[in-house]
PDB file of N, CA and C in Angstrom:
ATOM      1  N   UNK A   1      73.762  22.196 -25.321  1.00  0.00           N
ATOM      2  CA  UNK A   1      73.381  23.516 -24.863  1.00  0.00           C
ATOM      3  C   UNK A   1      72.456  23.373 -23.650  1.00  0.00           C
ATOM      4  N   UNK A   2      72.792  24.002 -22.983  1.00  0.00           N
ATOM      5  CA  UNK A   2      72.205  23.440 -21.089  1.00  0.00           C
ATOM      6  C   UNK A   2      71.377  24.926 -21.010  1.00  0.00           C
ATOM      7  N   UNK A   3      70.251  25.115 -21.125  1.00  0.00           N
ATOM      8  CA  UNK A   3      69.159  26.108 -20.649  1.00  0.00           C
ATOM      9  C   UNK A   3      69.616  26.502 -19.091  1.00  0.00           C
ATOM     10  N   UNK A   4      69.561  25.676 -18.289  1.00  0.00           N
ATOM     11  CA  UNK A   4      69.614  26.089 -16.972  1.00  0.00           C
ATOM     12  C   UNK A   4      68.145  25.721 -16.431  1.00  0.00           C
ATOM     13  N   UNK A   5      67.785  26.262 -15.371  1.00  0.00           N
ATOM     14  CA  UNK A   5      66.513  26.050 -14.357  1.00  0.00           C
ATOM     15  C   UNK A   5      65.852  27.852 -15.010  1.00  0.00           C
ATOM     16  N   UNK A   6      64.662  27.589 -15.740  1.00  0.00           N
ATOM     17  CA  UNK A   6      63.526  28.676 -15.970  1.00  0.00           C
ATOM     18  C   UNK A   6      63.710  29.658 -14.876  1.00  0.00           C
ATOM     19  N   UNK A   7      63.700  30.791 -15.677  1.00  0.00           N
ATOM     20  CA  UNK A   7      63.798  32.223 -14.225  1.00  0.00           C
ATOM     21  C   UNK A   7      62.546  33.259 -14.791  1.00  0.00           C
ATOM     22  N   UNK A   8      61.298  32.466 -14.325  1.00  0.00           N
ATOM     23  CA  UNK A   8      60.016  33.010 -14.087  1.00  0.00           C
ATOM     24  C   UNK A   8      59.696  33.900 -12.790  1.00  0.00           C
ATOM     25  N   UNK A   9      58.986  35.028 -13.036  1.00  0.00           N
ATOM     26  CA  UNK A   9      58.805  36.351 -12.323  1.00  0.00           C
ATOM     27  C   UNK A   9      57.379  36.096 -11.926  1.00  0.00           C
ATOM     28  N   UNK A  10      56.852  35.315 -13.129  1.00  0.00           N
ATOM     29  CA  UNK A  10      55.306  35.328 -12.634  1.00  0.00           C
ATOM     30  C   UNK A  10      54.907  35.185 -11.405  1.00  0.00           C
ATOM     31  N   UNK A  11      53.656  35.162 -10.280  1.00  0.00           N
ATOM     32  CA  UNK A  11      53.476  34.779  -9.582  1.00  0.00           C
ATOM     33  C   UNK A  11      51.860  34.866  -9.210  1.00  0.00           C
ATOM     34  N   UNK A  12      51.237  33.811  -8.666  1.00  0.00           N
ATOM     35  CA  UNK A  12      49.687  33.316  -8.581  1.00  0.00           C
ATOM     36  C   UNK A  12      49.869  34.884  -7.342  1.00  0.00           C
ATOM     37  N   UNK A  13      48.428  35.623  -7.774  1.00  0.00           N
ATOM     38  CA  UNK A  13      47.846  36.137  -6.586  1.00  0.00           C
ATOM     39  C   UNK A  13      46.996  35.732  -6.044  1.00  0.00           C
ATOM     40  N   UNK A  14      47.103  36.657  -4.601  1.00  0.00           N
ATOM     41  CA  UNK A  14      46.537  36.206  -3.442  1.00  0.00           C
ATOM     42  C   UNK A  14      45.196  35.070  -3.487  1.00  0.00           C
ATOM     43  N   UNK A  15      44.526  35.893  -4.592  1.00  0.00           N
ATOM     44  CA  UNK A  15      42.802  34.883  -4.931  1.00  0.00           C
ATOM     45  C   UNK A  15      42.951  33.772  -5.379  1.00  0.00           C
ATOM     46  N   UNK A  16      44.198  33.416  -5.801  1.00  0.00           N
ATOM     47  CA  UNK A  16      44.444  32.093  -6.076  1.00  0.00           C
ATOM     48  C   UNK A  16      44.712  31.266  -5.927  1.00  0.00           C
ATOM     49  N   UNK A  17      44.984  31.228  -4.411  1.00  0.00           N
ATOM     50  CA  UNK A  17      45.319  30.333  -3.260  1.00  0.00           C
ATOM     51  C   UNK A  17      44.548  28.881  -3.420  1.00  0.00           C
ATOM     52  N   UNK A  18      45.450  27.830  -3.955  1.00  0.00           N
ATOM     53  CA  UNK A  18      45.051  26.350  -4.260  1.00  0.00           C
ATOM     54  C   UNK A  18      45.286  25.656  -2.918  1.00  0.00           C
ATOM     55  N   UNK A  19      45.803  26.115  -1.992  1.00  0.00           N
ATOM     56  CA  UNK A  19      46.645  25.124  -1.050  1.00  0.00           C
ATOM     57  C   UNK A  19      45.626  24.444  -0.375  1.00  0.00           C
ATOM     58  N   UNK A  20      44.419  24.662  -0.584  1.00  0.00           N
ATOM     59  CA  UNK A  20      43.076  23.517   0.124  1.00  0.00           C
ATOM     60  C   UNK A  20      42.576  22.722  -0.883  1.00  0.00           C
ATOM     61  N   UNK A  21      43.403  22.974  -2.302  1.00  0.00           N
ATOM     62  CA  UNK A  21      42.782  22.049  -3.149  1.00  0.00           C
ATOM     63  C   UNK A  21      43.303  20.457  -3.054  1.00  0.00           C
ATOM     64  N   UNK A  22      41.827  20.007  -3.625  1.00  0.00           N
ATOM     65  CA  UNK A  22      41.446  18.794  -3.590  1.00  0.00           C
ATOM     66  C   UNK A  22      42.009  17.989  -5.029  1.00  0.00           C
ATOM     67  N   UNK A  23      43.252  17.045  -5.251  1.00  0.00           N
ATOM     68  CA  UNK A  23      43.636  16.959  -6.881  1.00  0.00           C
ATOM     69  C   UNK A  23      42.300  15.651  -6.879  1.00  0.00           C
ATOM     70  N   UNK A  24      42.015  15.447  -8.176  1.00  0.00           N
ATOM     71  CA  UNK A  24      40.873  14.670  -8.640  1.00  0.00           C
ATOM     72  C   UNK A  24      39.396  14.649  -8.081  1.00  0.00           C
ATOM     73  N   UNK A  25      38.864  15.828  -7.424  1.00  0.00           N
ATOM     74  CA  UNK A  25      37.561  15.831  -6.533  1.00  0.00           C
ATOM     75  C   UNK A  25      36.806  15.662  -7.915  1.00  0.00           C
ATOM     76  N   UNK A  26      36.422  16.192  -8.773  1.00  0.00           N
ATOM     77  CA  UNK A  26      35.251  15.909  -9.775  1.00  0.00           C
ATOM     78  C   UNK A  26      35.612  14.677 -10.935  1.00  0.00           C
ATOM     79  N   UNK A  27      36.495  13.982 -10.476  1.00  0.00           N
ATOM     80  CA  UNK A  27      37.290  12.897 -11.478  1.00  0.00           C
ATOM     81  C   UNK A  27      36.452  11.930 -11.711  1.00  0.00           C
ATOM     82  N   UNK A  28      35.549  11.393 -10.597  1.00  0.00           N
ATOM     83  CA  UNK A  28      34.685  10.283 -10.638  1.00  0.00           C
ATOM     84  C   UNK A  28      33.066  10.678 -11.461  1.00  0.00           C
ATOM     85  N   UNK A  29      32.725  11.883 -11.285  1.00  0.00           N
ATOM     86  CA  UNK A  29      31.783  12.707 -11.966  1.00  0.00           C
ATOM     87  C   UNK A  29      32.038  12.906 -13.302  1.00  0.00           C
ATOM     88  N   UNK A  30      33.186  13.183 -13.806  1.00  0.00           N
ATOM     89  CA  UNK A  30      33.154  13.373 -14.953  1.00  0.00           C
ATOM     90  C   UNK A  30      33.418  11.955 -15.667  1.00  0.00           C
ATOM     91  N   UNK A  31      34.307  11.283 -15.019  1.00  0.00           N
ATOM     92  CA  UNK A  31      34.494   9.929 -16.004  1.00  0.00           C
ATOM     93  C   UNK A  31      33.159   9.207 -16.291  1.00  0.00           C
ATOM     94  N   UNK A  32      31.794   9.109 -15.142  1.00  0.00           N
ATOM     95  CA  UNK A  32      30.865   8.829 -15.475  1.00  0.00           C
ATOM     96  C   UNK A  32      30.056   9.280 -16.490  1.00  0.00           C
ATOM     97  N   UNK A  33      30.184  10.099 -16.969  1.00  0.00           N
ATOM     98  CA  UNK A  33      29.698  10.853 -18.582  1.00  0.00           C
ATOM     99  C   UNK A  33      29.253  12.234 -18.653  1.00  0.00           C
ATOM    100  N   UNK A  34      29.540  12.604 -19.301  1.00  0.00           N
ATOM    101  CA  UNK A  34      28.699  13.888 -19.683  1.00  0.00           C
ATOM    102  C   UNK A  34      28.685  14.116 -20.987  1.00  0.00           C
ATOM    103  N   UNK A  35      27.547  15.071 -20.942  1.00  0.00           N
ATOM    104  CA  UNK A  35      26.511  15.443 -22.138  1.00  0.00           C
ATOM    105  C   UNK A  35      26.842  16.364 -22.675  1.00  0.00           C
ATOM    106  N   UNK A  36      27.167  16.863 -23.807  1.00  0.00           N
ATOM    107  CA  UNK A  36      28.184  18.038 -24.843  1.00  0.00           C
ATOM    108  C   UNK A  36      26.824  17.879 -26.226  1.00  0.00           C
ATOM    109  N   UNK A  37      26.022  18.988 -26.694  1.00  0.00           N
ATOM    110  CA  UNK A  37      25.185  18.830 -27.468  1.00  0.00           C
ATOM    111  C   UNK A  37      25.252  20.066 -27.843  1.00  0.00           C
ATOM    112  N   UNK A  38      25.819  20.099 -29.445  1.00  0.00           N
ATOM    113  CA  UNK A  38      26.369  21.031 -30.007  1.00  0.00           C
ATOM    114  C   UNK A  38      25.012  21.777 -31.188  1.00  0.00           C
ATOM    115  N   UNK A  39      24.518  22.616 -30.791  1.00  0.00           N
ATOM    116  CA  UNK A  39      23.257  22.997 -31.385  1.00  0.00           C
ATOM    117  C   UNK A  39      23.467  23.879 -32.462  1.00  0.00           C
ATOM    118  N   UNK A  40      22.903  23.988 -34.121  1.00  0.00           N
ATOM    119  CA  UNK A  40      23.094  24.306 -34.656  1.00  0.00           C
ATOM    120  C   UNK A  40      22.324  26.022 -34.671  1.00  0.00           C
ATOM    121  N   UNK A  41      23.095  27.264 -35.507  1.00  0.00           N
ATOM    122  CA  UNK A  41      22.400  28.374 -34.801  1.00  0.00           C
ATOM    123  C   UNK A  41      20.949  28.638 -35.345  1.00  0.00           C
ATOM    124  N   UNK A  42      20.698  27.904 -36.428  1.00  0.00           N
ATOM    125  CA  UNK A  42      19.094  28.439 -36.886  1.00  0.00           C
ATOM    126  C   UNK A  42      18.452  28.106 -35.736  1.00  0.00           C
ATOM    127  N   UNK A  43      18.451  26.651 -35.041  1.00  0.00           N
ATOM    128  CA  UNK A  43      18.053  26.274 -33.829  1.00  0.00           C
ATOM    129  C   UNK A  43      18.013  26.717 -32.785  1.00  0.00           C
ATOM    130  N   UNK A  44      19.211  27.214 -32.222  1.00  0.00           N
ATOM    131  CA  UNK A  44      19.780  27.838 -30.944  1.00  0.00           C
ATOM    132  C   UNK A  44      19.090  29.086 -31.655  1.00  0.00           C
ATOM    133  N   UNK A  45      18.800  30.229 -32.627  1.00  0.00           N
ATOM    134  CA  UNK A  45      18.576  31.339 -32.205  1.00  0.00           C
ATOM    135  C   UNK A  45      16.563  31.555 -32.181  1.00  0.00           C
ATOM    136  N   UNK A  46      16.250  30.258 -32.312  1.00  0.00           N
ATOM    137  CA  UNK A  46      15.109  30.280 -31.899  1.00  0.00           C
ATOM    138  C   UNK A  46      14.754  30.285 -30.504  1.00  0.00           C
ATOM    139  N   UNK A  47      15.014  30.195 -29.556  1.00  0.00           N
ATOM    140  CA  UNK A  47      15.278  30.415 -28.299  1.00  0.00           C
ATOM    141  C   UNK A  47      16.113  31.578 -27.239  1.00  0.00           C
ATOM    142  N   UNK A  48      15.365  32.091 -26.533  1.00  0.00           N
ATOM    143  CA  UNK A  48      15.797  33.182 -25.753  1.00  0.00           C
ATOM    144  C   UNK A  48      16.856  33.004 -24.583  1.00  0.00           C
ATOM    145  N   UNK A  49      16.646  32.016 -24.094  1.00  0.00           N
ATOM    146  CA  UNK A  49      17.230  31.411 -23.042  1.00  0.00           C
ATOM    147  C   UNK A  49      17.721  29.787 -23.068  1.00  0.00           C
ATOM    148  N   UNK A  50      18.858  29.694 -22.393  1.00  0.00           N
ATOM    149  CA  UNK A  50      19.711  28.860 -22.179  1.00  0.00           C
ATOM    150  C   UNK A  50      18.091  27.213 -21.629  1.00  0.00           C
ATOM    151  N   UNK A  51      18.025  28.194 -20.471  1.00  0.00           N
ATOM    152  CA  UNK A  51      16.825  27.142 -19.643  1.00  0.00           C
ATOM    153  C   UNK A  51      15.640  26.850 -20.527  1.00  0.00           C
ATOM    154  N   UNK A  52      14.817  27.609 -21.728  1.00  0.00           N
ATOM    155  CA  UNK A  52      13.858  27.795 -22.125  1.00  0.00           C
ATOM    156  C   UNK A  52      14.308  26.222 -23.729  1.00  0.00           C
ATOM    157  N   UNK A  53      16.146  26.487 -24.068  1.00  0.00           N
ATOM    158  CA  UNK A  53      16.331  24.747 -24.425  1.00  0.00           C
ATOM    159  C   UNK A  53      15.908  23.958 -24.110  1.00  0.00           C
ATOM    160  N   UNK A  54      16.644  23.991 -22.839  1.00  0.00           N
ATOM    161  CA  UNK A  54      16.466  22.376 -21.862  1.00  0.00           C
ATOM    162  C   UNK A  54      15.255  22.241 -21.668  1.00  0.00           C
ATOM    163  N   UNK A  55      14.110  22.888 -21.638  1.00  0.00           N
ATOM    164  CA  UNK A  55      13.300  22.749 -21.326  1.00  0.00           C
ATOM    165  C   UNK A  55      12.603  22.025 -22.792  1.00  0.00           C
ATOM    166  N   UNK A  56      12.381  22.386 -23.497  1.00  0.00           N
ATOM    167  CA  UNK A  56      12.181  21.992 -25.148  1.00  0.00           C
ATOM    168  C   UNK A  56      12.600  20.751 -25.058  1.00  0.00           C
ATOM    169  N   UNK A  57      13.876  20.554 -24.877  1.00  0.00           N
ATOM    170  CA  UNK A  57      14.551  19.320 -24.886  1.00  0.00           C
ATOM    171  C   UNK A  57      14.375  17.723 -24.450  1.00  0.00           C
TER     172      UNK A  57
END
């Protein structure tokens, strides 16, 4: 059973113009590590602000 070639209507608007994109620009940034610190909410709702964490932290 042969589908054929997809007959999609969709189409990216105008604001979404990739054609200056850069493929892998943050690739080297992220493979170097990052920090994911999953806070529990009794914790997190002791705090008002995002910055007023990190700062604690």
């Amino acid at each position: 059973m042969d589908r054929g070639k997809p007959t999609s209507t969709d189409e990216l608007r105008p604001e979404y113009d990739f054609s200056a994109a850069v493929r892998g620009k943050h690739h080297t940034e992220f493979a170097a590590g990052s920090n994911i610190v999953l806070v529990a909410h009794p914790v997190s709702s002791a705090f008002s602000q995002y910055h007023d964490f990190c700062r604690a932290a």
